[in-house]
PDB file of N, CA and C in Angstrom:
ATOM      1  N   UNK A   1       0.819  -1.170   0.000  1.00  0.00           N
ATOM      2  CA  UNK A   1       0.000   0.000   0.000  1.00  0.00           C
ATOM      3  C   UNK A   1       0.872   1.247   0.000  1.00  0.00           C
ATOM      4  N   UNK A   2       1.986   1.531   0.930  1.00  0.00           N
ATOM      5  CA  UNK A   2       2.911   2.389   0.912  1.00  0.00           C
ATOM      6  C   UNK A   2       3.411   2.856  -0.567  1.00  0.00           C
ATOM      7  N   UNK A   3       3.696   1.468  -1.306  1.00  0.00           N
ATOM      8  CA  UNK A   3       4.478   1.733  -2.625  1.00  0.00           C
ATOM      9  C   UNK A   3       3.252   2.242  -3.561  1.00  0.00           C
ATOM     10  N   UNK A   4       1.919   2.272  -3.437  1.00  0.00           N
ATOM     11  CA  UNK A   4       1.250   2.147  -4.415  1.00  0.00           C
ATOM     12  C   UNK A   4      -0.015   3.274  -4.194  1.00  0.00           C
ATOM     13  N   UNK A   5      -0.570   3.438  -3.236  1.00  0.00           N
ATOM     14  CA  UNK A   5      -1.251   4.038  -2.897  1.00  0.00           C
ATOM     15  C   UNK A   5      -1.229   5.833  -2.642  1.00  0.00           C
ATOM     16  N   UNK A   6      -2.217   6.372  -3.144  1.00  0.00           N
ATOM     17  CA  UNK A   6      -2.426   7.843  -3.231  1.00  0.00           C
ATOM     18  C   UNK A   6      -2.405   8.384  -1.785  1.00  0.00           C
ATOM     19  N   UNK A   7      -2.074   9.412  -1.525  1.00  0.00           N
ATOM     20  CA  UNK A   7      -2.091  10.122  -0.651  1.00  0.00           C
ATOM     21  C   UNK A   7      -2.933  11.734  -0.441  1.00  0.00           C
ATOM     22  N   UNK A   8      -3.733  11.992   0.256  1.00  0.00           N
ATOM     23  CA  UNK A   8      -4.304  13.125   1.046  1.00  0.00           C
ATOM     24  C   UNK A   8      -3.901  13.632   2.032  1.00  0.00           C
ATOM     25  N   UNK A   9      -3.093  14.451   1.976  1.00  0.00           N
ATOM     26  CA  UNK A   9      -2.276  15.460   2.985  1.00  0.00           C
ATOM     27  C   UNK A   9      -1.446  14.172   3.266  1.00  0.00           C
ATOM     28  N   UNK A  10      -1.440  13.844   4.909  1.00  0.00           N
ATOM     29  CA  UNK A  10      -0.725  12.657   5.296  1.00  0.00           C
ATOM     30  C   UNK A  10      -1.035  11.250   5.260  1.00  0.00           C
ATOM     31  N   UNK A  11      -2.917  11.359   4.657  1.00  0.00           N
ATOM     32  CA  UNK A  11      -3.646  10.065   4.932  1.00  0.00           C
ATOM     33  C   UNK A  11      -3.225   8.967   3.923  1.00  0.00           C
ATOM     34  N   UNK A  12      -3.078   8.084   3.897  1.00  0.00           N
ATOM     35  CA  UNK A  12      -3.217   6.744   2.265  1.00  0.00           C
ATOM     36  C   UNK A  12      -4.675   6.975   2.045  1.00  0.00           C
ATOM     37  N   UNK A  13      -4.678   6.798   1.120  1.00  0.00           N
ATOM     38  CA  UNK A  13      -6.007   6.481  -0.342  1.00  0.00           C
ATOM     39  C   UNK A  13      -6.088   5.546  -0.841  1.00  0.00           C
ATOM     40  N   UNK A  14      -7.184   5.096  -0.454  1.00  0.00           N
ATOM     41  CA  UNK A  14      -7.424   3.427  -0.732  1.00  0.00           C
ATOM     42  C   UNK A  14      -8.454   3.399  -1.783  1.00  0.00           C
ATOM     43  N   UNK A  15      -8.041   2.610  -2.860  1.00  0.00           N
ATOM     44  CA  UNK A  15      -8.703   2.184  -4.164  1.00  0.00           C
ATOM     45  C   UNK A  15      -8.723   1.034  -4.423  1.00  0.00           C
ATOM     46  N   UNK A  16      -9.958   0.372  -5.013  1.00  0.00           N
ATOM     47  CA  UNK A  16     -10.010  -1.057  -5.411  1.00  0.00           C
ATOM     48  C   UNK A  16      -9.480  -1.428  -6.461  1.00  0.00           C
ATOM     49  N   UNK A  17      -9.007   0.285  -7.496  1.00  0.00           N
ATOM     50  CA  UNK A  17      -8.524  -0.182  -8.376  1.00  0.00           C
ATOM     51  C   UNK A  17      -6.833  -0.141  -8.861  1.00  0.00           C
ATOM     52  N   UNK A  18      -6.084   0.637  -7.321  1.00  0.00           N
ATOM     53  CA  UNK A  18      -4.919   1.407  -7.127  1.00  0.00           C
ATOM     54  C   UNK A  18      -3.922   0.070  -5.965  1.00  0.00           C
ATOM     55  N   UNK A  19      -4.715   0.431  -5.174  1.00  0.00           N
ATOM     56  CA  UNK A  19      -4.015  -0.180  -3.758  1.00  0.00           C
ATOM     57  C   UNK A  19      -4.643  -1.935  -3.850  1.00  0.00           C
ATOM     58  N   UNK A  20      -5.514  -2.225  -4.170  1.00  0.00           N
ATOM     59  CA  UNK A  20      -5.403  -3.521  -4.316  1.00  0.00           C
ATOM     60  C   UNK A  20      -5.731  -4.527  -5.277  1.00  0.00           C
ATOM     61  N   UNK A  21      -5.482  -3.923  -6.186  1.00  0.00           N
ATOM     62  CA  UNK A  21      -5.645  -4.630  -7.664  1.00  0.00           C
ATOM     63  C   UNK A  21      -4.655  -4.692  -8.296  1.00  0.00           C
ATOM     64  N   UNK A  22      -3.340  -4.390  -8.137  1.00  0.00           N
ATOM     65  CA  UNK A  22      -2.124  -4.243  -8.867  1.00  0.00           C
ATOM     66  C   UNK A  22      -1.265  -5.289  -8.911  1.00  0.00           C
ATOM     67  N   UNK A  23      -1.653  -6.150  -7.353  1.00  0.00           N
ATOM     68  CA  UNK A  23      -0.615  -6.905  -7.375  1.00  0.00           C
ATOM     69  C   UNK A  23      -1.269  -8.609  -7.959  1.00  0.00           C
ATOM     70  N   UNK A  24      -0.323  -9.670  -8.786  1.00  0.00           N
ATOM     71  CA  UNK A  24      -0.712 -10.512  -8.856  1.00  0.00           C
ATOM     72  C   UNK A  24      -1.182 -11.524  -7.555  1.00  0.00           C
ATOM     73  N   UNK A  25      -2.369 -12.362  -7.782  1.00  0.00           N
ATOM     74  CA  UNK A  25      -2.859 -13.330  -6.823  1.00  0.00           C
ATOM     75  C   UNK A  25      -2.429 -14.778  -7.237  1.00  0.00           C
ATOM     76  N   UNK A  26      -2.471 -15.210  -5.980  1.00  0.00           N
ATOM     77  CA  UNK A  26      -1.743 -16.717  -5.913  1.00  0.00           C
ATOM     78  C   UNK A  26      -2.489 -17.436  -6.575  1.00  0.00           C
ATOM     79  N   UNK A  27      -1.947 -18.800  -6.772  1.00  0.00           N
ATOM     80  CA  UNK A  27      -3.310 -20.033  -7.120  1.00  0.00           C
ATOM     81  C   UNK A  27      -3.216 -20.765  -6.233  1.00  0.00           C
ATOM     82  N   UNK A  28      -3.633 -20.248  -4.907  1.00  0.00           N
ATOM     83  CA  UNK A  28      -3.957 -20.766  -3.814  1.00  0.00           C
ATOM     84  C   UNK A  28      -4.381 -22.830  -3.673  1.00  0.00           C
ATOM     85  N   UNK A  29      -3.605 -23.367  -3.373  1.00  0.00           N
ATOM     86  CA  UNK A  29      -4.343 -24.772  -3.094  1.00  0.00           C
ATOM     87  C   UNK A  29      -5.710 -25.035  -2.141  1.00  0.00           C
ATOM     88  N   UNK A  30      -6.737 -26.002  -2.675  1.00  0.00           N
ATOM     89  CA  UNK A  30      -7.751 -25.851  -1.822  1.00  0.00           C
ATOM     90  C   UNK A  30      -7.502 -25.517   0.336  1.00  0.00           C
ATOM     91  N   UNK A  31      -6.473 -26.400   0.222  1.00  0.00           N
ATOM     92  CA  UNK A  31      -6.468 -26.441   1.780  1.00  0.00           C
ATOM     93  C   UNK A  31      -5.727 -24.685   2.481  1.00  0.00           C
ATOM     94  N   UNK A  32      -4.938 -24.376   1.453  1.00  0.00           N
ATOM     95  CA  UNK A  32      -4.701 -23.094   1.389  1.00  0.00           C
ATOM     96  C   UNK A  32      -5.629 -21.639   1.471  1.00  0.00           C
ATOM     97  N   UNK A  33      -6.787 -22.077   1.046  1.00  0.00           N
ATOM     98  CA  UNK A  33      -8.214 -20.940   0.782  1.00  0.00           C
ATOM     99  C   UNK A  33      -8.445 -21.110   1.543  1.00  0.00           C
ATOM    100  N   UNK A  34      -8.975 -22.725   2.242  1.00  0.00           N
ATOM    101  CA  UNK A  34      -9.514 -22.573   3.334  1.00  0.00           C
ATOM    102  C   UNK A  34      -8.784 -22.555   4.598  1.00  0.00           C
ATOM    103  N   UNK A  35      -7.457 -22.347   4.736  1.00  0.00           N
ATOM    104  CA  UNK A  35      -6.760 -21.681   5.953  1.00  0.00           C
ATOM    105  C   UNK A  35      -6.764 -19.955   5.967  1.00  0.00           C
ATOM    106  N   UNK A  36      -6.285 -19.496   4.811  1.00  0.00           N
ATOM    107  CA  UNK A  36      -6.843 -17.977   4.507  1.00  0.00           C
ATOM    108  C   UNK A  36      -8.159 -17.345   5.074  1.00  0.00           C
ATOM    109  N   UNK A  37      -9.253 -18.263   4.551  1.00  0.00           N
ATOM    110  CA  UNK A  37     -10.839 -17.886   4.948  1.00  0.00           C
ATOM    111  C   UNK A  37     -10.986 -18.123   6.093  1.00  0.00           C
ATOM    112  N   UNK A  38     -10.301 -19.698   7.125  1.00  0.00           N
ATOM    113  CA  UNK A  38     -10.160 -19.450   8.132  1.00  0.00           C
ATOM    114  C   UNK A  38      -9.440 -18.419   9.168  1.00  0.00           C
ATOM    115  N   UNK A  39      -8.706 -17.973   8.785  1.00  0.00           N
ATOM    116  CA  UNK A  39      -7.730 -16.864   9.680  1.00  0.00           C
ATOM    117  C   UNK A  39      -8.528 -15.780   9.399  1.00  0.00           C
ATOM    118  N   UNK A  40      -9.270 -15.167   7.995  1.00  0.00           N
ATOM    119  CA  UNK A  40      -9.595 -14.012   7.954  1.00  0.00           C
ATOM    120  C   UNK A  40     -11.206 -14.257   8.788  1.00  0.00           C
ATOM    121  N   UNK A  41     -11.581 -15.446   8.880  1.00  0.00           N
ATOM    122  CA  UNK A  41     -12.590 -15.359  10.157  1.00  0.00           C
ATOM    123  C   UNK A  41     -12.483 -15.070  11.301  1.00  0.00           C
ATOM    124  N   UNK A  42     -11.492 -15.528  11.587  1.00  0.00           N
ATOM    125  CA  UNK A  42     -10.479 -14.839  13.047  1.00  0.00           C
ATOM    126  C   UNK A  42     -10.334 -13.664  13.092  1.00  0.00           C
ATOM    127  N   UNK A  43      -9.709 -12.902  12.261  1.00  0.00           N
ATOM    128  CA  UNK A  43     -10.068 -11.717  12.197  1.00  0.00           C
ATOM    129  C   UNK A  43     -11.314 -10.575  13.131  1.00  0.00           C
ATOM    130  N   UNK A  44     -12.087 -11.280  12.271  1.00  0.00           N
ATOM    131  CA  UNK A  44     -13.645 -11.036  11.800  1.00  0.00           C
ATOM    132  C   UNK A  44     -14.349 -11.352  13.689  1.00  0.00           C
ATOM    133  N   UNK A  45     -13.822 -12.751  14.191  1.00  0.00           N
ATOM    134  CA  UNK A  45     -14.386 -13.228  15.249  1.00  0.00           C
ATOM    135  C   UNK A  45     -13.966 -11.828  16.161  1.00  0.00           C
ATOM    136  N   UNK A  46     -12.898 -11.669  16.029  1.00  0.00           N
ATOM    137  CA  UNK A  46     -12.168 -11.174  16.685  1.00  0.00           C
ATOM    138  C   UNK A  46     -12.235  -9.366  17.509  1.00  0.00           C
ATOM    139  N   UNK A  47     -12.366  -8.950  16.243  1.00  0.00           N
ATOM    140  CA  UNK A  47     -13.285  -7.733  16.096  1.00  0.00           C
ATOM    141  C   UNK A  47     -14.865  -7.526  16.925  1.00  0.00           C
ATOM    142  N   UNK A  48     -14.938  -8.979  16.129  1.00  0.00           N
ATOM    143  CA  UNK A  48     -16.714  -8.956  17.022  1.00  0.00           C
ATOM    144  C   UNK A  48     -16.683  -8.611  18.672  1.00  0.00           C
ATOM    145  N   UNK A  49     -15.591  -9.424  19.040  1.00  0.00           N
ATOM    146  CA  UNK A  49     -15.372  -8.698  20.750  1.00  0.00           C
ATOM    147  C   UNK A  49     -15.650  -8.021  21.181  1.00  0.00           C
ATOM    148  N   UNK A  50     -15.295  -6.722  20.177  1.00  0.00           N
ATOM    149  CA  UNK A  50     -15.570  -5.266  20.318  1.00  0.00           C
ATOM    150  C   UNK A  50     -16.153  -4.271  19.908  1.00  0.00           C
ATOM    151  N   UNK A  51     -17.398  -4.681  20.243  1.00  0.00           N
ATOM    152  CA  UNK A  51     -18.400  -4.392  19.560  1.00  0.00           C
ATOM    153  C   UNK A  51     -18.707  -2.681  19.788  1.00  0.00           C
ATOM    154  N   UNK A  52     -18.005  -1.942  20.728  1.00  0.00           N
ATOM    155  CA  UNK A  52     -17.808  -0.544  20.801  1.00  0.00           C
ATOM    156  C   UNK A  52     -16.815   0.223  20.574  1.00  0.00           C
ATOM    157  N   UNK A  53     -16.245  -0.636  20.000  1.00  0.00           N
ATOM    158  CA  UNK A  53     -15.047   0.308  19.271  1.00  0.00           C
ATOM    159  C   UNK A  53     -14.693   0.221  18.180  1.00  0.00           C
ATOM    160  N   UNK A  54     -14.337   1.359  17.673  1.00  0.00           N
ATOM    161  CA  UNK A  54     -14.466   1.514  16.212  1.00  0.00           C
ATOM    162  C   UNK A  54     -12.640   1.199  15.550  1.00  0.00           C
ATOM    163  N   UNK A  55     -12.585   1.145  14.304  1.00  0.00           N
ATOM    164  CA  UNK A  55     -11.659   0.336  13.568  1.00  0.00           C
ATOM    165  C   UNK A  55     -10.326   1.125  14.014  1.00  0.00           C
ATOM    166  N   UNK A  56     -10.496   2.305  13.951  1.00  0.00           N
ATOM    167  CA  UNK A  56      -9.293   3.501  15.009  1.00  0.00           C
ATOM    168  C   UNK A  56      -8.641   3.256  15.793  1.00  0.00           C
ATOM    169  N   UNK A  57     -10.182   2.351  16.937  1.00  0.00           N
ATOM    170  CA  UNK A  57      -9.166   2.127  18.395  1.00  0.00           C
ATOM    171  C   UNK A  57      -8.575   0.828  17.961  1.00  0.00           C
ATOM    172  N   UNK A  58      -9.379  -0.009  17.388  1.00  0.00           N
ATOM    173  CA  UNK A  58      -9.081  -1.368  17.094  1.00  0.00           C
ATOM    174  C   UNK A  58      -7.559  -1.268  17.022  1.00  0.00           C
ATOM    175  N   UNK A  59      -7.439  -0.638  15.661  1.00  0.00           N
ATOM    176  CA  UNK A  59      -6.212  -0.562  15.109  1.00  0.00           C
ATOM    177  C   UNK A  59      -5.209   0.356  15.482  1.00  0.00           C
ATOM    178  N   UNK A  60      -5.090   0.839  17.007  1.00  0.00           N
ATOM    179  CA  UNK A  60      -4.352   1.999  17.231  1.00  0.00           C
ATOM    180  C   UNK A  60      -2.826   1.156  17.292  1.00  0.00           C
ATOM    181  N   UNK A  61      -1.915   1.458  16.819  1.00  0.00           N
ATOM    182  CA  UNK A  61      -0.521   0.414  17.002  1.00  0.00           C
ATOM    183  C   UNK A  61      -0.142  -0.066  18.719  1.00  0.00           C
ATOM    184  N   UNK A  62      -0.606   1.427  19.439  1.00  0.00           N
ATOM    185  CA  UNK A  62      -0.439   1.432  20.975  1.00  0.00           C
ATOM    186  C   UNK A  62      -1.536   0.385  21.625  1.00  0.00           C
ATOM    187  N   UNK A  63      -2.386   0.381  21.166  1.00  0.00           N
ATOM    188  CA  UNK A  63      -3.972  -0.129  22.163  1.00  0.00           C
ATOM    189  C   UNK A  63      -4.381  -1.225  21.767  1.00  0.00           C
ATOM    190  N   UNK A  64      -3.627  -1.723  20.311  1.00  0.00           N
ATOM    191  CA  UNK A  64      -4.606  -2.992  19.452  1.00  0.00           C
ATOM    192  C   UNK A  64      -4.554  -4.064  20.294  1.00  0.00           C
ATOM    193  N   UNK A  65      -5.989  -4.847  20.448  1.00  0.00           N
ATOM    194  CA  UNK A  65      -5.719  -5.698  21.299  1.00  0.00           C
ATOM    195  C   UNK A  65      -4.911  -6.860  20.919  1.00  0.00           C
ATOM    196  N   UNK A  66      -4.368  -7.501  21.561  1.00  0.00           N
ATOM    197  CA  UNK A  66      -3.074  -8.700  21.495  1.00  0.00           C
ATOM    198  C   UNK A  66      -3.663  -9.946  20.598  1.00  0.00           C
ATOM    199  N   UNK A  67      -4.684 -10.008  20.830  1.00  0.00           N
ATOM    200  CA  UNK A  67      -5.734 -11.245  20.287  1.00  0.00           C
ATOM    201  C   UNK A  67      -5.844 -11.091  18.885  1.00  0.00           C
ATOM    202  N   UNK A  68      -6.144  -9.433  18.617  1.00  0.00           N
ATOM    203  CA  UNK A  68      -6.022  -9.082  17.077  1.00  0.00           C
ATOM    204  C   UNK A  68      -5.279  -9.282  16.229  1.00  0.00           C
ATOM    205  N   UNK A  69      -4.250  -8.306  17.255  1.00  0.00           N
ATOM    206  CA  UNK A  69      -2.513  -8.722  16.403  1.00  0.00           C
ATOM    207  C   UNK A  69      -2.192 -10.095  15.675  1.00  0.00           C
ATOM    208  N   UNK A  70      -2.315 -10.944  16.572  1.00  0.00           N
ATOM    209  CA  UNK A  70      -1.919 -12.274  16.644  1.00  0.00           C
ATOM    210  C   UNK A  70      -2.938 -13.122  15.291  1.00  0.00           C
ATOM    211  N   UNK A  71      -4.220 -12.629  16.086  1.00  0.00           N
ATOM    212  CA  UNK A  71      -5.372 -13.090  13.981  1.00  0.00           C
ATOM    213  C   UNK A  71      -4.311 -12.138  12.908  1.00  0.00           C
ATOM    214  N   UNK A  72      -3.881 -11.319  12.950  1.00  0.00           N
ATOM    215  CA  UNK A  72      -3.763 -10.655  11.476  1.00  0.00           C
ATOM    216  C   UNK A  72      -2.274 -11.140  11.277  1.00  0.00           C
ATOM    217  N   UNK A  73      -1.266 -11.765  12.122  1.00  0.00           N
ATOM    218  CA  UNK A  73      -0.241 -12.542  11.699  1.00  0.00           C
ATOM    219  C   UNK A  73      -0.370 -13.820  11.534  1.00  0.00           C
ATOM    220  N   UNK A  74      -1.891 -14.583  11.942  1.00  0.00           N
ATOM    221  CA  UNK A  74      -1.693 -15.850  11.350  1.00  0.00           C
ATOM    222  C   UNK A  74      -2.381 -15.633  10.049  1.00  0.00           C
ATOM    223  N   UNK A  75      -3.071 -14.637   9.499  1.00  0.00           N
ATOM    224  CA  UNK A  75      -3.540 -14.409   8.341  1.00  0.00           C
ATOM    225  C   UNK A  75      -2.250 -13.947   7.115  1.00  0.00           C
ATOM    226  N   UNK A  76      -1.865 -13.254   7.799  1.00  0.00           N
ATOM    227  CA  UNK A  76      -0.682 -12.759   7.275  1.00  0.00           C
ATOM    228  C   UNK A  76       0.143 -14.225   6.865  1.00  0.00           C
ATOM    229  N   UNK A  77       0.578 -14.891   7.285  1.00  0.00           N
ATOM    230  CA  UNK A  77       1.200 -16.114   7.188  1.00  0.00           C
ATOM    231  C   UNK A  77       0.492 -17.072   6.631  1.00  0.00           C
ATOM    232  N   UNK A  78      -0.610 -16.870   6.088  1.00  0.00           N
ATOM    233  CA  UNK A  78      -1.431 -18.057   5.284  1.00  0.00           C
ATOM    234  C   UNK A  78      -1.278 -17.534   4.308  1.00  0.00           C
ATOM    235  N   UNK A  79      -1.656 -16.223   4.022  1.00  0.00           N
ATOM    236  CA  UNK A  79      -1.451 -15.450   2.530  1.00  0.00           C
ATOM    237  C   UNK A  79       0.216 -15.927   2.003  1.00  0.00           C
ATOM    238  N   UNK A  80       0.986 -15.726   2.735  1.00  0.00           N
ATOM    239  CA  UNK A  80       2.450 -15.818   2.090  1.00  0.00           C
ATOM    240  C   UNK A  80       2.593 -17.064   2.073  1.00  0.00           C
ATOM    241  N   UNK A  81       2.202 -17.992   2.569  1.00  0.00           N
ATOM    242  CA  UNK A  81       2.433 -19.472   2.495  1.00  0.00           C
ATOM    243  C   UNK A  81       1.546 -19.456   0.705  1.00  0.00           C
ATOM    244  N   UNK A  82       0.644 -19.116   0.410  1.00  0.00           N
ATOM    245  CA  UNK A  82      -0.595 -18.995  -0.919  1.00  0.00           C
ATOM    246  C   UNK A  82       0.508 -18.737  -1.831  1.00  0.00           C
ATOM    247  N   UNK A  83       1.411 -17.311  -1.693  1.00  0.00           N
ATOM    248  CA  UNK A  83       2.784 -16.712  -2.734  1.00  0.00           C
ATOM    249  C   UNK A  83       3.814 -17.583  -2.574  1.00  0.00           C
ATOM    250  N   UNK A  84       4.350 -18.734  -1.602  1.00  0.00           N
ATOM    251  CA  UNK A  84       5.127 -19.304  -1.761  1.00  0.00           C
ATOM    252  C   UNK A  84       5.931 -18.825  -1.307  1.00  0.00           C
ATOM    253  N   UNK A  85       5.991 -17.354  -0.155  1.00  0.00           N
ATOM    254  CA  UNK A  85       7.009 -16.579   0.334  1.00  0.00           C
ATOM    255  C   UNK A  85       7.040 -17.060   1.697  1.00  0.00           C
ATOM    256  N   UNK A  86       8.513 -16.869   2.084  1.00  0.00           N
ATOM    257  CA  UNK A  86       8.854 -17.262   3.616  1.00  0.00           C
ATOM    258  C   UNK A  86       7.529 -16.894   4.308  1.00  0.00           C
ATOM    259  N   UNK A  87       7.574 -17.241   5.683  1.00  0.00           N
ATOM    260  CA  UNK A  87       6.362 -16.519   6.488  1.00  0.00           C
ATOM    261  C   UNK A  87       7.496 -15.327   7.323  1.00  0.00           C
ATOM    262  N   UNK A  88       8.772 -15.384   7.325  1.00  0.00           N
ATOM    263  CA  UNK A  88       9.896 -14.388   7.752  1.00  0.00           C
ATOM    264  C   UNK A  88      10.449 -13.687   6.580  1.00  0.00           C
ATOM    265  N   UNK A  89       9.942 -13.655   5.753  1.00  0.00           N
ATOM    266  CA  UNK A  89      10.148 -12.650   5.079  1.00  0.00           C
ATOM    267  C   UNK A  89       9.893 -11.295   5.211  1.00  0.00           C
ATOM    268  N   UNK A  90      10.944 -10.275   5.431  1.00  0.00           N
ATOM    269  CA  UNK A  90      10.074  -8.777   5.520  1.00  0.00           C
ATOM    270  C   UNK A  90       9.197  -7.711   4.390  1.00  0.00           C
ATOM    271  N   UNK A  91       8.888  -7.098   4.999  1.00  0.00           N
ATOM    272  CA  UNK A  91       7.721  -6.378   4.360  1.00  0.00           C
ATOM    273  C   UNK A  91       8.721  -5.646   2.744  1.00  0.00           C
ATOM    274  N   UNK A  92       9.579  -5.147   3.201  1.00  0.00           N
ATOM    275  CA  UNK A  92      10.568  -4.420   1.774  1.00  0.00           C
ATOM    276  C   UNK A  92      10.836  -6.108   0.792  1.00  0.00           C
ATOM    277  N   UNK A  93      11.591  -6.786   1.317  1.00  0.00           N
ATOM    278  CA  UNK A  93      11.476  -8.231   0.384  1.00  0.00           C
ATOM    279  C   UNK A  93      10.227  -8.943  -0.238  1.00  0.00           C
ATOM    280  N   UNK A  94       8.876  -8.593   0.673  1.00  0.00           N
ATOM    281  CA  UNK A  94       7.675  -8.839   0.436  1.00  0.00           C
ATOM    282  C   UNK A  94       7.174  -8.454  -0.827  1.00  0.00           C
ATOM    283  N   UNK A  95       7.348  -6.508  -0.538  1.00  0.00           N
ATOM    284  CA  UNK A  95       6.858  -5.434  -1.798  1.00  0.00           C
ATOM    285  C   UNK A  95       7.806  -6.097  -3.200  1.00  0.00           C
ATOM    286  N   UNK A  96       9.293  -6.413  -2.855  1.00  0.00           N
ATOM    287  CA  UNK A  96       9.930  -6.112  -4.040  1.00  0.00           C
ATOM    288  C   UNK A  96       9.894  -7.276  -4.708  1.00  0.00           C
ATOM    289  N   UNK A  97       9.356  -8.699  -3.771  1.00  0.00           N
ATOM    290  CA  UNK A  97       8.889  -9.904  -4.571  1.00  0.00           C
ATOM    291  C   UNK A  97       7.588  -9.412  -5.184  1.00  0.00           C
ATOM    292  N   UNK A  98       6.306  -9.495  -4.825  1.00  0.00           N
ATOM    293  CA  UNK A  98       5.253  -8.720  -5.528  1.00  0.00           C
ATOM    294  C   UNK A  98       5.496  -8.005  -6.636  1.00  0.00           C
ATOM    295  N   UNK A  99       5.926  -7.022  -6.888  1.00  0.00           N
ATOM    296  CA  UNK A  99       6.489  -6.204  -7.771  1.00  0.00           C
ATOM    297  C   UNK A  99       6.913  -6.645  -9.237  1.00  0.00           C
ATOM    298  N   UNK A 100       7.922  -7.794  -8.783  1.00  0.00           N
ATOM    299  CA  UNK A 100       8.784  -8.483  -9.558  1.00  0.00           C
ATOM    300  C   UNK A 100       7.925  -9.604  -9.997  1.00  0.00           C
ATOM    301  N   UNK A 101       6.707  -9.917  -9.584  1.00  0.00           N
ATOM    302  CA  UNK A 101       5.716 -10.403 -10.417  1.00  0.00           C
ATOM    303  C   UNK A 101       4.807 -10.046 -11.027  1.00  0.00           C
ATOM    304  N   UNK A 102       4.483  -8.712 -10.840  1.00  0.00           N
ATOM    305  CA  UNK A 102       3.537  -7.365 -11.328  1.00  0.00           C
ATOM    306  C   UNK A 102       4.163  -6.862 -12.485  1.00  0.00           C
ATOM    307  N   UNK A 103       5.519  -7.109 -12.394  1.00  0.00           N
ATOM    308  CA  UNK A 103       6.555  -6.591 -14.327  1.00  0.00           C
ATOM    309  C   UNK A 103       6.762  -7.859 -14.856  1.00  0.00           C
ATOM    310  N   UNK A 104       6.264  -8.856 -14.386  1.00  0.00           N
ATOM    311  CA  UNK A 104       6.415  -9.900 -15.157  1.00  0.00           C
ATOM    312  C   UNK A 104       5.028 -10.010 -16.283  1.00  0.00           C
ATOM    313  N   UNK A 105       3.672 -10.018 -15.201  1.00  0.00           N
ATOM    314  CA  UNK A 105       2.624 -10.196 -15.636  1.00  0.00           C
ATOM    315  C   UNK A 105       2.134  -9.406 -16.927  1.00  0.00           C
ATOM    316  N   UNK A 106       3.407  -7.904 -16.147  1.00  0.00           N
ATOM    317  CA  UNK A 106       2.705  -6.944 -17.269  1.00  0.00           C
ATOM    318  C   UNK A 106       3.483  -6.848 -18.643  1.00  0.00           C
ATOM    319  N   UNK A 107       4.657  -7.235 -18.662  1.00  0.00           N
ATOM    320  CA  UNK A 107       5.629  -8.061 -20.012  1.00  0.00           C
ATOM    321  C   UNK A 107       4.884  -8.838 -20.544  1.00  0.00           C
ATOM    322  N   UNK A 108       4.486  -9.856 -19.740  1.00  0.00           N
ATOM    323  CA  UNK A 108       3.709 -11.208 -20.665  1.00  0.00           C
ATOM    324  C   UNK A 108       2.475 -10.411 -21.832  1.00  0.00           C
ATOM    325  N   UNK A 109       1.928  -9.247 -20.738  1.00  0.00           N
ATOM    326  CA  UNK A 109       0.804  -8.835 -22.007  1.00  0.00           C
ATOM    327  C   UNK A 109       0.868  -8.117 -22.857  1.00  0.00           C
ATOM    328  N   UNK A 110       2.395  -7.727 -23.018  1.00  0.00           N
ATOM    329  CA  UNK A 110       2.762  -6.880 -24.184  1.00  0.00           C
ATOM    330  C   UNK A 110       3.620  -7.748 -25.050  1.00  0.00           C
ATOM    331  N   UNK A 111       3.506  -9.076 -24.727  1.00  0.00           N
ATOM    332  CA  UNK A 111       4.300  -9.840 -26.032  1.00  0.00           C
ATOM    333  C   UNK A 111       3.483 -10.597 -26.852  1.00  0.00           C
TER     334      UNK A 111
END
């Protein structure tokens, strides 16, 4: 999102057709979708907890609750297991693998 995404004053700008449509998607194995769909239920469960607070506090880096964190790194780690990328891989090696399949995809359709 950093590399790709528009900006308003200091905010990111989120587009369906900017920030998350750019990058290529896996071909996920069945048991793979359904660990993904499972974790992003976790998520989802997870949230439900808190049912008075809004996505702000949820997500404050200082306040997020521990339970959250922890759903959005085992989600996080199902998705990269889907790309075939370490689950320790960092976020700059992450972008610049992505990337490097985003100039591939987009070569293939100009030949």
């Amino acid at each position: 999102m950093r590399q790709v995404a528009g900006r308003l004053k200091s905010d990111y700008r989120y587009s369906k057709d900017i920030v998350y449509n750019n990058f290529p998607w896996p071909t996920p194995t069945d048991a793979q979708k359904q660990k993904i769909e499972q974790t992003a239920q976790g998520i989802l469960d997870v949230r439900a907890l808190y049912p008075d607070s809004s996505l702000a506090d949820l997500y404050d880096p200082i306040t997020m609750p521990p339970e959250l964190r922890k759903a959005h790194t085992a989600n996080d780690r199902a998705v990269m297991v889907a790309y075939g990328f370490s689950t320790k891989v960092s976020e700059v090696d992450c972008v610049a693998e992505l990337m490097k399949m985003y100039q591939k995809l987009v070569e293939n359709r100009h030949e």
